[in-house]
Structure formats: C-alpha cells, structure tokens
PDB file of N, CA and C in Angstrom:
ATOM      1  N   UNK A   1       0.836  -1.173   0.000  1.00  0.00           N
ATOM      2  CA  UNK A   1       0.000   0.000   0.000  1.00  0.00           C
ATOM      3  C   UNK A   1       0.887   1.244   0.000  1.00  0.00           C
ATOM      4  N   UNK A   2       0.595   2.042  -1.033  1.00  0.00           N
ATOM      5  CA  UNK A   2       1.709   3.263  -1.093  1.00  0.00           C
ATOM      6  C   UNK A   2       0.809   4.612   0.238  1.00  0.00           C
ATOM      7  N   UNK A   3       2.213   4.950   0.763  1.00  0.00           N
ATOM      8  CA  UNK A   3       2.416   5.714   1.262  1.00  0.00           C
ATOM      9  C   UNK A   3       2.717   7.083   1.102  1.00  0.00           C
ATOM     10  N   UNK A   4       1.562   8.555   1.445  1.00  0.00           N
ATOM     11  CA  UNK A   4       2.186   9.823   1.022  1.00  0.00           C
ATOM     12  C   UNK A   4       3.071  10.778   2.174  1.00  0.00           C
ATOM     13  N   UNK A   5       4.318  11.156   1.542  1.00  0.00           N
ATOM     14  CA  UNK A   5       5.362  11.689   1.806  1.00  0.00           C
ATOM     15  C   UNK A   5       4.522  12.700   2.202  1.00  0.00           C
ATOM     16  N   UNK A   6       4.443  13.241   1.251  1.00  0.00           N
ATOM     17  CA  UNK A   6       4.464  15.194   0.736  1.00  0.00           C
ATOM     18  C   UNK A   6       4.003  15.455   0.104  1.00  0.00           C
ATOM     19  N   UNK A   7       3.045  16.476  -0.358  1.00  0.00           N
ATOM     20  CA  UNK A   7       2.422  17.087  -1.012  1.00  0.00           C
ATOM     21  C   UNK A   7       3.269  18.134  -1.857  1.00  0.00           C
ATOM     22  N   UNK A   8       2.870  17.927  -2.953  1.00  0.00           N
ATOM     23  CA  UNK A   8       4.007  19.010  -4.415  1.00  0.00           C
ATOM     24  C   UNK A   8       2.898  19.737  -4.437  1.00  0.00           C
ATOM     25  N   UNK A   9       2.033  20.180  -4.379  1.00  0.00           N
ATOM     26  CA  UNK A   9       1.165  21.671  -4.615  1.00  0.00           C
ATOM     27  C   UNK A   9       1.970  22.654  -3.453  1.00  0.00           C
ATOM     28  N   UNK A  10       2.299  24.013  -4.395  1.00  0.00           N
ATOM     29  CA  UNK A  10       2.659  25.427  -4.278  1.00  0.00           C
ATOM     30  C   UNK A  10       4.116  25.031  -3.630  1.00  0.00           C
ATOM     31  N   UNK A  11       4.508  23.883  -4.361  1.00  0.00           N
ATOM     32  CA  UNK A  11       6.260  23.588  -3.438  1.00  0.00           C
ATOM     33  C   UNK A  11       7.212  23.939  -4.742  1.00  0.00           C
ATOM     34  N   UNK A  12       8.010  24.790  -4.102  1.00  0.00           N
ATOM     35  CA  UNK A  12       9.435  26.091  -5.055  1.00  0.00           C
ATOM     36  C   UNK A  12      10.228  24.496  -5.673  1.00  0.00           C
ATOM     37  N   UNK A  13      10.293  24.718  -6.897  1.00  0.00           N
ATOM     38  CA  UNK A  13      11.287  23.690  -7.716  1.00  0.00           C
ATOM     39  C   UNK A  13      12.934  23.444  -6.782  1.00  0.00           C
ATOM     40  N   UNK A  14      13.085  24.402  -5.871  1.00  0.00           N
ATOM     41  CA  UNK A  14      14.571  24.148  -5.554  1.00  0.00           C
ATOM     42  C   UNK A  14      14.293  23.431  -4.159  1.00  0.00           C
ATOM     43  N   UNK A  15      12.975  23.285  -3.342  1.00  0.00           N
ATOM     44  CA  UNK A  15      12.837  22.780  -2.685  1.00  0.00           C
ATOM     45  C   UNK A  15      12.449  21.126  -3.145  1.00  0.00           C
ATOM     46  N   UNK A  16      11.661  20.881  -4.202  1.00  0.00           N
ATOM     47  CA  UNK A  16      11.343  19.832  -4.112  1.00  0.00           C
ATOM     48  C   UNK A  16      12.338  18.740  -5.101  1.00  0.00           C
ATOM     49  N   UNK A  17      13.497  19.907  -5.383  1.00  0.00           N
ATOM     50  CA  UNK A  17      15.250  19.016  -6.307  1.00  0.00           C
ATOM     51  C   UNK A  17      15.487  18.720  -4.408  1.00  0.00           C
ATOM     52  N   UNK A  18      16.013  19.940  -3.950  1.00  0.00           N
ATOM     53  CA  UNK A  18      16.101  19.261  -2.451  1.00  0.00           C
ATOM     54  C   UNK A  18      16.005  18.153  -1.836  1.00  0.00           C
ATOM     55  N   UNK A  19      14.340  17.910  -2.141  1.00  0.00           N
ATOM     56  CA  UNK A  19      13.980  16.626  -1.375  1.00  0.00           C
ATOM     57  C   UNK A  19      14.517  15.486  -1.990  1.00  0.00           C
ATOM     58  N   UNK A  20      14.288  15.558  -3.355  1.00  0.00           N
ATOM     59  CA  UNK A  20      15.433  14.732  -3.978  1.00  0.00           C
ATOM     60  C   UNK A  20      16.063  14.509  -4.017  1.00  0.00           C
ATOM     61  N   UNK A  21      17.173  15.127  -3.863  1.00  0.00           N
ATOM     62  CA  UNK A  21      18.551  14.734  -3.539  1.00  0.00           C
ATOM     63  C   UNK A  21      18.913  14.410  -2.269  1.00  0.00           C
ATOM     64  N   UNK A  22      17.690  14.829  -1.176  1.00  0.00           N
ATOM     65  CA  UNK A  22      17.710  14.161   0.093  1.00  0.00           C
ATOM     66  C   UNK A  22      17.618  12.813   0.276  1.00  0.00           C
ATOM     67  N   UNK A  23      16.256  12.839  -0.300  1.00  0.00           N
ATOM     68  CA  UNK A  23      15.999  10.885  -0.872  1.00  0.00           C
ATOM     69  C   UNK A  23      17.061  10.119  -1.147  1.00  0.00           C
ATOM     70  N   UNK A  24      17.819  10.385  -2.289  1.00  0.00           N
ATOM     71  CA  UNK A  24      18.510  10.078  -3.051  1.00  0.00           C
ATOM     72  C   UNK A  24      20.080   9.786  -2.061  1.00  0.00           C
ATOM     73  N   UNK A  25      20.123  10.690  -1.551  1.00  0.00           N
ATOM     74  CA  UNK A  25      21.369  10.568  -0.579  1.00  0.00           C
ATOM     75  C   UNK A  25      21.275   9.356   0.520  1.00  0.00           C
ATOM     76  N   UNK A  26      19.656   9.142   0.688  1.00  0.00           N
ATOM     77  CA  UNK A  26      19.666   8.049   2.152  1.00  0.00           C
ATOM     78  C   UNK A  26      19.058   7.220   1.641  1.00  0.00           C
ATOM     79  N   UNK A  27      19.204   6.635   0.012  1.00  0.00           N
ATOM     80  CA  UNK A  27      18.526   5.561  -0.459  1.00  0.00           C
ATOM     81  C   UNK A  27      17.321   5.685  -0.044  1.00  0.00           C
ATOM     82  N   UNK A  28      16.050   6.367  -0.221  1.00  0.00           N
ATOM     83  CA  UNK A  28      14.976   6.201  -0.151  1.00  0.00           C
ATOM     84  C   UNK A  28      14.631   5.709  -1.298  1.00  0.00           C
ATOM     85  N   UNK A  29      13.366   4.626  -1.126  1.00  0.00           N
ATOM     86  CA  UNK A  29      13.227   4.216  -2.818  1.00  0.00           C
ATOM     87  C   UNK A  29      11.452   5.230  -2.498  1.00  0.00           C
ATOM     88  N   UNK A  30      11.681   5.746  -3.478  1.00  0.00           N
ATOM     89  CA  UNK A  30      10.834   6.589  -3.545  1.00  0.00           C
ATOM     90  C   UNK A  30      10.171   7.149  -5.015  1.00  0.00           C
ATOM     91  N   UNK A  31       8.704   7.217  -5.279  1.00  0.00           N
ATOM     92  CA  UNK A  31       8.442   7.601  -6.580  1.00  0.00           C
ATOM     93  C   UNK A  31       7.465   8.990  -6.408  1.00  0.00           C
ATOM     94  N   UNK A  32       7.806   9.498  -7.214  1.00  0.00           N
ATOM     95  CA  UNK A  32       6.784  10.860  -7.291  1.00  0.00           C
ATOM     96  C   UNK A  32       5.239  11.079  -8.639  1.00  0.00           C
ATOM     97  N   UNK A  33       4.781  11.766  -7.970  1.00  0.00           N
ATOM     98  CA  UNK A  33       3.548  12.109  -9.030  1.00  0.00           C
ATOM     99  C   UNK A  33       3.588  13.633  -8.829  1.00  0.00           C
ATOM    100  N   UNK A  34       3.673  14.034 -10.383  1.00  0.00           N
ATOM    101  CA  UNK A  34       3.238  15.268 -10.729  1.00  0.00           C
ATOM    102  C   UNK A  34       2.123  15.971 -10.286  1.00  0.00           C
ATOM    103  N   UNK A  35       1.901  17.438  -9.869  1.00  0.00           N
ATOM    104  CA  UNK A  35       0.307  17.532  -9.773  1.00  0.00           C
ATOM    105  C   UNK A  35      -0.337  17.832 -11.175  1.00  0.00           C
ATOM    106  N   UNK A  36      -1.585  18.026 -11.209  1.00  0.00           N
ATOM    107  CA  UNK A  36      -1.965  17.681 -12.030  1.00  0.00           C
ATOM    108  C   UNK A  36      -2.389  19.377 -12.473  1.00  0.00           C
ATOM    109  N   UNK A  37      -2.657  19.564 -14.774  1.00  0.00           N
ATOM    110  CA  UNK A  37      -2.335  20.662 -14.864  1.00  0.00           C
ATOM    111  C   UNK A  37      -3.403  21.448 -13.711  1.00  0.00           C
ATOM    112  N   UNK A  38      -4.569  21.244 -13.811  1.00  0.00           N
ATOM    113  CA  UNK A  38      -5.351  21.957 -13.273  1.00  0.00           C
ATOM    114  C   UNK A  38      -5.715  21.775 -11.841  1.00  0.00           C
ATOM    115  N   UNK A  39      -4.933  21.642 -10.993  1.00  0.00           N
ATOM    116  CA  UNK A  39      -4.971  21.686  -9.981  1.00  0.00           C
ATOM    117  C   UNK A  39      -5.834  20.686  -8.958  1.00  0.00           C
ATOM    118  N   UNK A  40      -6.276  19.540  -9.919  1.00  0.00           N
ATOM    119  CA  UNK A  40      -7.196  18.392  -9.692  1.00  0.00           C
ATOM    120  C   UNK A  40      -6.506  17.847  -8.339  1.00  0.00           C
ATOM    121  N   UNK A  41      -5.402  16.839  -9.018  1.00  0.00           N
ATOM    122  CA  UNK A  41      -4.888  15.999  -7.891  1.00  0.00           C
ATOM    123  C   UNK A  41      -3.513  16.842  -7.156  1.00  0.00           C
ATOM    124  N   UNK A  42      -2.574  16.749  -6.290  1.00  0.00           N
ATOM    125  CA  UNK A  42      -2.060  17.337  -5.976  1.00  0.00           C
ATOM    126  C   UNK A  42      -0.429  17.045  -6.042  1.00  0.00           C
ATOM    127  N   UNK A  43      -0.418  15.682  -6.410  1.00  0.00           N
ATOM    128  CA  UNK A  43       0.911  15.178  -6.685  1.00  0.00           C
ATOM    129  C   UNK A  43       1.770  15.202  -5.535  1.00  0.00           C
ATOM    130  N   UNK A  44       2.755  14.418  -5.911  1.00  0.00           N
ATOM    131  CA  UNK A  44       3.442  14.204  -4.041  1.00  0.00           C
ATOM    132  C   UNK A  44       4.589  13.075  -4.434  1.00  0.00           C
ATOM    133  N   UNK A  45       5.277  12.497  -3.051  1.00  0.00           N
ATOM    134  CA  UNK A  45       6.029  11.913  -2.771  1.00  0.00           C
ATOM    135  C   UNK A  45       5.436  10.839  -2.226  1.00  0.00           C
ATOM    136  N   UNK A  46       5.898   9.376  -2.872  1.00  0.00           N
ATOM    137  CA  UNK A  46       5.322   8.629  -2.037  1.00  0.00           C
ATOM    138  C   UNK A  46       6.202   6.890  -1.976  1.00  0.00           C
ATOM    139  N   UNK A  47       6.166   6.328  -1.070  1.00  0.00           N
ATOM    140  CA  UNK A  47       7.234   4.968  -0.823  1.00  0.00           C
ATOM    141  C   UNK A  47       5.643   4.022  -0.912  1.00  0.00           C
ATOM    142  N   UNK A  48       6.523   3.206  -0.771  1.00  0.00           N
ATOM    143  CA  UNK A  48       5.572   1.807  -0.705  1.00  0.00           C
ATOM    144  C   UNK A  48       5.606   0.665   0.817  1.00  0.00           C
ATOM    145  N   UNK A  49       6.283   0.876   1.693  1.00  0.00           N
ATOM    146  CA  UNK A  49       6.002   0.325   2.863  1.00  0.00           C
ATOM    147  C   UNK A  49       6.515   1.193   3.734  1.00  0.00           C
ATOM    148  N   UNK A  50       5.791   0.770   4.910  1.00  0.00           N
ATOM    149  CA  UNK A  50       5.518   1.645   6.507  1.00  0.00           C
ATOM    150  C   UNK A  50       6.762   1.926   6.947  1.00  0.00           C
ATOM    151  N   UNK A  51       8.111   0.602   6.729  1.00  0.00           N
ATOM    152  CA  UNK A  51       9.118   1.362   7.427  1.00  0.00           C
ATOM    153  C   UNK A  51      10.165   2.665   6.371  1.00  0.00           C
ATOM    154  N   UNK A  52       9.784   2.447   4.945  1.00  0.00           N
ATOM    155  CA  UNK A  52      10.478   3.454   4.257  1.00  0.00           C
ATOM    156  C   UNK A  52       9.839   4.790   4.567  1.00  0.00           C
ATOM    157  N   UNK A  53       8.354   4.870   4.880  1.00  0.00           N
ATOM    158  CA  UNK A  53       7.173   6.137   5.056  1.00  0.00           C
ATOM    159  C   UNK A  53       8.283   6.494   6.436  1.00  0.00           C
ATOM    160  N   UNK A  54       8.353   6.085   7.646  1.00  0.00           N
ATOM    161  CA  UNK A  54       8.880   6.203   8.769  1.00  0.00           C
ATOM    162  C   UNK A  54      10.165   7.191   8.631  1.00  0.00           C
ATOM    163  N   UNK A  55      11.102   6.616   8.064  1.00  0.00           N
ATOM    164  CA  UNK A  55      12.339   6.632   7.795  1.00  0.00           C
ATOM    165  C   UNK A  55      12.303   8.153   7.060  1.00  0.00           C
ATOM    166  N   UNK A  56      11.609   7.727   5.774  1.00  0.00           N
ATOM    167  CA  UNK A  56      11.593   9.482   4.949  1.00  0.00           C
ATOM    168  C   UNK A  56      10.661  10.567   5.456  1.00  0.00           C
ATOM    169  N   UNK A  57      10.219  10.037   6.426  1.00  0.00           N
ATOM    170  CA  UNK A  57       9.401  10.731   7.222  1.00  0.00           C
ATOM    171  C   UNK A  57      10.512  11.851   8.443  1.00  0.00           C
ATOM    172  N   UNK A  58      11.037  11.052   8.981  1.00  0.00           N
ATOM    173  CA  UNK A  58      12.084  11.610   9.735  1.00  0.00           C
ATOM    174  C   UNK A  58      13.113  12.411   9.001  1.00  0.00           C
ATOM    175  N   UNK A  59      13.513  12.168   7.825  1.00  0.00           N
ATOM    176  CA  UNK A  59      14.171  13.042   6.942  1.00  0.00           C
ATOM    177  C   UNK A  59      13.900  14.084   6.662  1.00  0.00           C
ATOM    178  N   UNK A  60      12.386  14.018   6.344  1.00  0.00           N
ATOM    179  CA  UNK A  60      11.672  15.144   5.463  1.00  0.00           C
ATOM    180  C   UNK A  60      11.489  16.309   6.928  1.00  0.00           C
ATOM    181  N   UNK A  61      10.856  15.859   8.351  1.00  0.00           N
ATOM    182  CA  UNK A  61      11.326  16.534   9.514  1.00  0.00           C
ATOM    183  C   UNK A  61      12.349  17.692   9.661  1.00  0.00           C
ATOM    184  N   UNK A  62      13.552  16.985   9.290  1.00  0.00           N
ATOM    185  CA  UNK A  62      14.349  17.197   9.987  1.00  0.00           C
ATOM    186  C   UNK A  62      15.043  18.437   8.551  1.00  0.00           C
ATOM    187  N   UNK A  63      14.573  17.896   7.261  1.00  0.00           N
ATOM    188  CA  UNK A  63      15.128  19.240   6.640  1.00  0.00           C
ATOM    189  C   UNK A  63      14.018  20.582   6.592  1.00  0.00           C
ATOM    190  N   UNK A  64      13.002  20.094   6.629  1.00  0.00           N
ATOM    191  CA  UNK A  64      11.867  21.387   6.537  1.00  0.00           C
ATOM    192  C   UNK A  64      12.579  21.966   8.321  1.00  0.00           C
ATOM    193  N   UNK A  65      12.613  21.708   8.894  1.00  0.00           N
ATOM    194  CA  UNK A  65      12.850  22.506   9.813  1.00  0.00           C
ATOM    195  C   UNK A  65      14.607  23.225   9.571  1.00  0.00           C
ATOM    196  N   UNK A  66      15.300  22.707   8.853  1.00  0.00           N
ATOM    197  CA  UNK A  66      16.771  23.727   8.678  1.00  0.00           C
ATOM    198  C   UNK A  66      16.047  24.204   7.372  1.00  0.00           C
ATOM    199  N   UNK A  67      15.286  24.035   6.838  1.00  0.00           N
ATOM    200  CA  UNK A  67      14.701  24.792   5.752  1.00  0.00           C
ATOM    201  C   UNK A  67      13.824  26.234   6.097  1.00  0.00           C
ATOM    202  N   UNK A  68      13.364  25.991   7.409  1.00  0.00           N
ATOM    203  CA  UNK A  68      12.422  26.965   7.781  1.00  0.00           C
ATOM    204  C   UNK A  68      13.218  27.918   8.279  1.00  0.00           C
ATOM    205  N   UNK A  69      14.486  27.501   9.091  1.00  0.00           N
ATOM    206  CA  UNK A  69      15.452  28.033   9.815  1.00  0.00           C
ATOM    207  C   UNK A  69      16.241  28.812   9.047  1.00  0.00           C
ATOM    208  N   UNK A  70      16.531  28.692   7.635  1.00  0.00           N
ATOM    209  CA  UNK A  70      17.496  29.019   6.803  1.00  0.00           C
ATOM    210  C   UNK A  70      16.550  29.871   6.019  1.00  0.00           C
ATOM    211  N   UNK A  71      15.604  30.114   5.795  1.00  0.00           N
ATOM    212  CA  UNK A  71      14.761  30.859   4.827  1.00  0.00           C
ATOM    213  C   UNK A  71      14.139  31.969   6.313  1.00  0.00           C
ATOM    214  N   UNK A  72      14.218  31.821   7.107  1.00  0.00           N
ATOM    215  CA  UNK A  72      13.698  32.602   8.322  1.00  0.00           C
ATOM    216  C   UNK A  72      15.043  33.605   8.113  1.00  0.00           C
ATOM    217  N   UNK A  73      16.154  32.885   8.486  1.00  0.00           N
ATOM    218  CA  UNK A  73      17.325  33.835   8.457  1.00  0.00           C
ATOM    219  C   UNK A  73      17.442  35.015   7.165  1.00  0.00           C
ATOM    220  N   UNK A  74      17.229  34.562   5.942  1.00  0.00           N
ATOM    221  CA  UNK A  74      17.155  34.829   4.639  1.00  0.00           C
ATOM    222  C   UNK A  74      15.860  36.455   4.820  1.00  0.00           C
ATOM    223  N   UNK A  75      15.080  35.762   5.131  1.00  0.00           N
ATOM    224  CA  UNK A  75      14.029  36.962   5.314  1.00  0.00           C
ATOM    225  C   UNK A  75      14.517  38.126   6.446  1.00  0.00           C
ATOM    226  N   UNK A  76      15.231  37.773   7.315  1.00  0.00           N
ATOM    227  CA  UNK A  76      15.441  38.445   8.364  1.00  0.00           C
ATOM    228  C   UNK A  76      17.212  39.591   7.853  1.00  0.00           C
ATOM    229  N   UNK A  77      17.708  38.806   7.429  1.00  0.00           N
ATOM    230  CA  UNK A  77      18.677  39.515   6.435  1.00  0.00           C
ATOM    231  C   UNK A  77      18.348  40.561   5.017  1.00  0.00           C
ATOM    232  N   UNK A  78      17.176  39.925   4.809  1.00  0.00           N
ATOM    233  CA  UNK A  78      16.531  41.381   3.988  1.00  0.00           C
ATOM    234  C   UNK A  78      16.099  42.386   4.121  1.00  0.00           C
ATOM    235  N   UNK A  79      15.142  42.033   5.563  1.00  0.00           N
ATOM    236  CA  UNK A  79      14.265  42.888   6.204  1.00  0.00           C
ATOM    237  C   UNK A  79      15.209  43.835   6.670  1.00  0.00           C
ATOM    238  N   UNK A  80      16.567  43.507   7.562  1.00  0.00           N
ATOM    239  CA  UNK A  80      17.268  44.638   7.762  1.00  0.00           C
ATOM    240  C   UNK A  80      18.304  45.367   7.095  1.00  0.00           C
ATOM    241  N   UNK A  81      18.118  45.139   5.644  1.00  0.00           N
ATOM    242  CA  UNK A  81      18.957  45.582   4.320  1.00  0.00           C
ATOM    243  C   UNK A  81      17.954  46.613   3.846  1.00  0.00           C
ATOM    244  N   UNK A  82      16.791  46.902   4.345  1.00  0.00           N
ATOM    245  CA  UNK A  82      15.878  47.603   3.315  1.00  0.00           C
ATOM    246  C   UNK A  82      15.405  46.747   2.890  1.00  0.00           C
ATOM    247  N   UNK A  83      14.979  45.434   2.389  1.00  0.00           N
ATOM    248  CA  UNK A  83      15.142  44.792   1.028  1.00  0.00           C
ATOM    249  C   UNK A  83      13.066  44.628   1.037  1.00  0.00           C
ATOM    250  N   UNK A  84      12.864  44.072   1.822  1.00  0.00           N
ATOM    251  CA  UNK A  84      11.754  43.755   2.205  1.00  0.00           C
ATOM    252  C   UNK A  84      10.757  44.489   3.067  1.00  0.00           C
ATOM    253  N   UNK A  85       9.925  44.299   2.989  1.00  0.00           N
ATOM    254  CA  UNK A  85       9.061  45.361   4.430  1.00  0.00           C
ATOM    255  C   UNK A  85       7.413  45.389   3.803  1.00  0.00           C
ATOM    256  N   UNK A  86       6.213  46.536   4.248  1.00  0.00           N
ATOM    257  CA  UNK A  86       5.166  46.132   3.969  1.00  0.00           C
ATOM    258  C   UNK A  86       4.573  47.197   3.188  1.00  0.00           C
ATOM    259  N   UNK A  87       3.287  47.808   3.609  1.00  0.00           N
ATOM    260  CA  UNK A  87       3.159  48.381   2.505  1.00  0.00           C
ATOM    261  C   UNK A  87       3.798  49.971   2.329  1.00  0.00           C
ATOM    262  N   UNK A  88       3.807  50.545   3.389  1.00  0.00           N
ATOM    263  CA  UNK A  88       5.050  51.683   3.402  1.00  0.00           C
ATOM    264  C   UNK A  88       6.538  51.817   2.537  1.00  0.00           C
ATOM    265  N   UNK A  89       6.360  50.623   2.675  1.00  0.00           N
ATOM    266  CA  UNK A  89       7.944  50.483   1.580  1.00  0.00           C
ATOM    267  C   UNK A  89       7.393  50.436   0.407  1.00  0.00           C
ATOM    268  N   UNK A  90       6.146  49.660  -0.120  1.00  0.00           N
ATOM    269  CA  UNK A  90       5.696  49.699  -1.349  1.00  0.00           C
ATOM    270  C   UNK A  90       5.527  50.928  -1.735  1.00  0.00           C
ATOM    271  N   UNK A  91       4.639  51.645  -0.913  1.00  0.00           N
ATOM    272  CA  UNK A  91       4.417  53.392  -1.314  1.00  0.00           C
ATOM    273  C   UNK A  91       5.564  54.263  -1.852  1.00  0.00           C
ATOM    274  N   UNK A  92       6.817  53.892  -0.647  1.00  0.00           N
ATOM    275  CA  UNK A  92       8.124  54.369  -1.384  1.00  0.00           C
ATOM    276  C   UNK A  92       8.780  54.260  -2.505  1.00  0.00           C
ATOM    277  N   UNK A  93       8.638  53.646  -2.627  1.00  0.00           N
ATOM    278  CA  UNK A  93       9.500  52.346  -4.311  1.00  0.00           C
ATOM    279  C   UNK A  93       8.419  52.514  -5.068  1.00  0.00           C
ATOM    280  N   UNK A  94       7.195  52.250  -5.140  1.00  0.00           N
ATOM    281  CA  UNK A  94       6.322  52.245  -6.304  1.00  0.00           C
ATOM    282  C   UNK A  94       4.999  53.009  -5.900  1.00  0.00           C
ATOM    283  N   UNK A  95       4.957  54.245  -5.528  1.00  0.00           N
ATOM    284  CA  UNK A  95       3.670  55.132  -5.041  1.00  0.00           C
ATOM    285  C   UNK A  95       2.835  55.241  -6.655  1.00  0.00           C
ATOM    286  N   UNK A  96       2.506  54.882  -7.424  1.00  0.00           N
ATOM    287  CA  UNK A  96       1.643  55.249  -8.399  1.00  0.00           C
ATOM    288  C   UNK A  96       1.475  53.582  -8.574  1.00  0.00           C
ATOM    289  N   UNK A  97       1.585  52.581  -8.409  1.00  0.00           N
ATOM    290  CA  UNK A  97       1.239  51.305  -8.031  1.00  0.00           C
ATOM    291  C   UNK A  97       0.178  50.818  -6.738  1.00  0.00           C
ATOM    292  N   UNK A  98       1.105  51.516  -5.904  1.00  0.00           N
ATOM    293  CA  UNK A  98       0.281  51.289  -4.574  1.00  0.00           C
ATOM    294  C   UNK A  98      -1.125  52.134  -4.522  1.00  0.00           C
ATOM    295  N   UNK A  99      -1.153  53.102  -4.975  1.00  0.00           N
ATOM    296  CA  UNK A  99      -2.222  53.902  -4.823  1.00  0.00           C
ATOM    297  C   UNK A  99      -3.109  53.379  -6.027  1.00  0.00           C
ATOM    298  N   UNK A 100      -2.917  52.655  -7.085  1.00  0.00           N
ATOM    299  CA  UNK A 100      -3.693  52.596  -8.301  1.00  0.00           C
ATOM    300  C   UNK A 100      -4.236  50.415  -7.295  1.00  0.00           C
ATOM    301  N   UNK A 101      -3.453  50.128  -6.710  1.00  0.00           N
ATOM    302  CA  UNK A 101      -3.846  49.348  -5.885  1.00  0.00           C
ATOM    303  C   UNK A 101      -4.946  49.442  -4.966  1.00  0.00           C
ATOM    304  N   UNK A 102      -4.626  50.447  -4.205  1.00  0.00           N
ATOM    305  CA  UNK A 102      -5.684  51.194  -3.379  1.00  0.00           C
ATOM    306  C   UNK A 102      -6.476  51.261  -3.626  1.00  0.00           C
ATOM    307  N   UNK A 103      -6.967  52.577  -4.605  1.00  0.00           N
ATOM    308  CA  UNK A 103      -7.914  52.704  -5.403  1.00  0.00           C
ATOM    309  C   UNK A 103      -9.079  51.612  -5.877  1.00  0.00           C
ATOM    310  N   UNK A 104      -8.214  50.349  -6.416  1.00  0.00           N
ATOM    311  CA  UNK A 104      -9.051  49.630  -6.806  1.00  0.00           C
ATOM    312  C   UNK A 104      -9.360  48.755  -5.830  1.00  0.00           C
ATOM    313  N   UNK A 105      -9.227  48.294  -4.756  1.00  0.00           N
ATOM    314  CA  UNK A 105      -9.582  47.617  -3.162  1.00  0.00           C
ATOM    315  C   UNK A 105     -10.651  48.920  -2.919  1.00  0.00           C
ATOM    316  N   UNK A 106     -10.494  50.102  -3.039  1.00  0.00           N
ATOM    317  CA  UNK A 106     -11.833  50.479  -2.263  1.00  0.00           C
ATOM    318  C   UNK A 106     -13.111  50.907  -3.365  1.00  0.00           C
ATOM    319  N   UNK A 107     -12.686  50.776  -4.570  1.00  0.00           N
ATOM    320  CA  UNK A 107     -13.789  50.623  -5.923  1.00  0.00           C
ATOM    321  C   UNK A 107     -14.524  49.106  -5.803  1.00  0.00           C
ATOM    322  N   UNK A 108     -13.699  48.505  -5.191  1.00  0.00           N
ATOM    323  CA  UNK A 108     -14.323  46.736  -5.477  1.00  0.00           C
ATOM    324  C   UNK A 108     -15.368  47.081  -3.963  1.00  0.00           C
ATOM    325  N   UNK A 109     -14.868  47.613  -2.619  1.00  0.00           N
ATOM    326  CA  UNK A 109     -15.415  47.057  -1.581  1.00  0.00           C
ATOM    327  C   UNK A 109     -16.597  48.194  -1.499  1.00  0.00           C
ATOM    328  N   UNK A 110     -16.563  49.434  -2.321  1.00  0.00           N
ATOM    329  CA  UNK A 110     -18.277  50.035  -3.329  1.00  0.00           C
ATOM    330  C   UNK A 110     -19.119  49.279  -3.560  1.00  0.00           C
ATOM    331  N   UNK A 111     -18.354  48.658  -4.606  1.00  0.00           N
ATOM    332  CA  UNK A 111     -19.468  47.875  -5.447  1.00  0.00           C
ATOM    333  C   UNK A 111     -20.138  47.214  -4.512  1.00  0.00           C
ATOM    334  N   UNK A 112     -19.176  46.055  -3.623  1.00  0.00           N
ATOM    335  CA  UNK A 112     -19.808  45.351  -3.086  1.00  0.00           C
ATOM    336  C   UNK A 112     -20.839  45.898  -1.885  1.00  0.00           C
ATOM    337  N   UNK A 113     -20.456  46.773  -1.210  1.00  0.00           N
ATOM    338  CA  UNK A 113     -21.505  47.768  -0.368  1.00  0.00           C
ATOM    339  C   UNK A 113     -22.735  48.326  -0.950  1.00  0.00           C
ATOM    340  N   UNK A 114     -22.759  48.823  -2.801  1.00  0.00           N
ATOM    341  CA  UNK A 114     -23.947  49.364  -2.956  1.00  0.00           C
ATOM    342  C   UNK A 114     -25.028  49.013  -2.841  1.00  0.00           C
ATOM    343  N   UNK A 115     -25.551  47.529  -3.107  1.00  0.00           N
ATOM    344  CA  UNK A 115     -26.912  47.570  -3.015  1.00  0.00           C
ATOM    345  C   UNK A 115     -27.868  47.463  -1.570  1.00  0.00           C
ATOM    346  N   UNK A 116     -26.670  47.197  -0.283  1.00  0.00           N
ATOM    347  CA  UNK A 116     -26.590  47.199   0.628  1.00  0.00           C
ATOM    348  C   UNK A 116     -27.177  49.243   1.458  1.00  0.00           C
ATOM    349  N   UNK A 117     -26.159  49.808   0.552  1.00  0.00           N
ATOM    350  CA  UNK A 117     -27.160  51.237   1.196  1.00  0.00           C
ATOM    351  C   UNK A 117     -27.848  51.542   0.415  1.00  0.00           C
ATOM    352  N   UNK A 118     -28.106  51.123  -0.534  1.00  0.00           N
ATOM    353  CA  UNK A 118     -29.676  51.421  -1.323  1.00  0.00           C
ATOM    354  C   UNK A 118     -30.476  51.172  -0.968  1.00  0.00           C
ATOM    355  N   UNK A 119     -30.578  49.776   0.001  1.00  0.00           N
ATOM    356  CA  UNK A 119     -31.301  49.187   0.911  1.00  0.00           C
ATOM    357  C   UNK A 119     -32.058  50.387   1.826  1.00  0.00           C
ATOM    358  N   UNK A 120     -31.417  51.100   2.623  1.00  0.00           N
ATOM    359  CA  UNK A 120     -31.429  51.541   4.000  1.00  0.00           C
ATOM    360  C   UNK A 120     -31.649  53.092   3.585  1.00  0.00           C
TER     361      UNK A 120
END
C-alpha cells in the first residue's frame, strides 16, 4: 500500500530538487507524481512500505525545519537591508502602483456595499 510523503502543490522547484537529492542521498526508494495541470490531484512523494514512510518521514522533519530556519534567516537579512518590508515600503518604491492598488480595493469594496445602502 503506497504511502504519502508530501504534497508538491505550491512547493518552489529548488525545494522539491532538495527533497530529492535528500531521498537520493539516504537511499529512499521513492516515486513521485506530478500535480496535475489543473490543480485536480495534488501530486506528491510517495514509498511503498511503513518502514520506508517512517524513515523518509524523519528526513523530510528534519530538513523542513533547517529549511524553515534558513529561509527565516534569509528573510530576516533582507528585512534589515531595506530589502523587504510592507506596505510603506511599497508606497516608497512604487507610489503610483500602490495607490492605483488602493484605489481599486476600495472601488471593489463600493461595489460590493452598494446595493446594501440602497437598501437603507
């Protein structure tokens, strides 16, 4: 009875070569499925008995967490470069974006309010 690893929906191509070459490094016998184009099935990682699920199970653990750790750092090294930040920084760098953004968030949340005070 096959066993699922991991889920490949919204997973970055350099993460899921990663897992691969993680696999690959600790002999996991392991086969993958694509997701599918339209977003039907979700595609994934998957072994075929309980103690390989176990085993790549503990793998997959143990790198998402130096993965989380290492992309935490990554964000945190931008954030204090300037590099990153929220929408204040957007206003700075691209003020005729942000505001044509704006604009259209409070044209949509009109619409959706009008028939509501027509009501009243």
């Amino acid at each position: 009875m096959p066993h699922h690893l991991m889920n490949l929906r919204h997973v970055p191509d350099d993460e899921a070569e990663e897992i691969r070459a993680l696999f690959d490094a600790h002999d996991v016998r392991y086969y993958e499925t694509p997701p599918s184009r339209w977003g039907i099935s979700m595609g994934g990682f998957w072994v075929h008995d309980i103690e390989e699920a176990e085993r790549a199970r503990g793998l997959l653990q143990e790198y998402q967490r130096k993965r989380m750790e290492c992309q935490r750092e990554a964000y945190e090294a931008r954030r204090s470069n300037g590099e990153t930040g929220g929408i204040w920084r957007m206003f700075r760098h691209k003020p005729l974006r942000t505001l044509a953004a704006c604009l259209a968030i409070v044209v949509m949340i009109g619409f959706s309010l009008l028939p509501f005070i027509r009501l009243g």
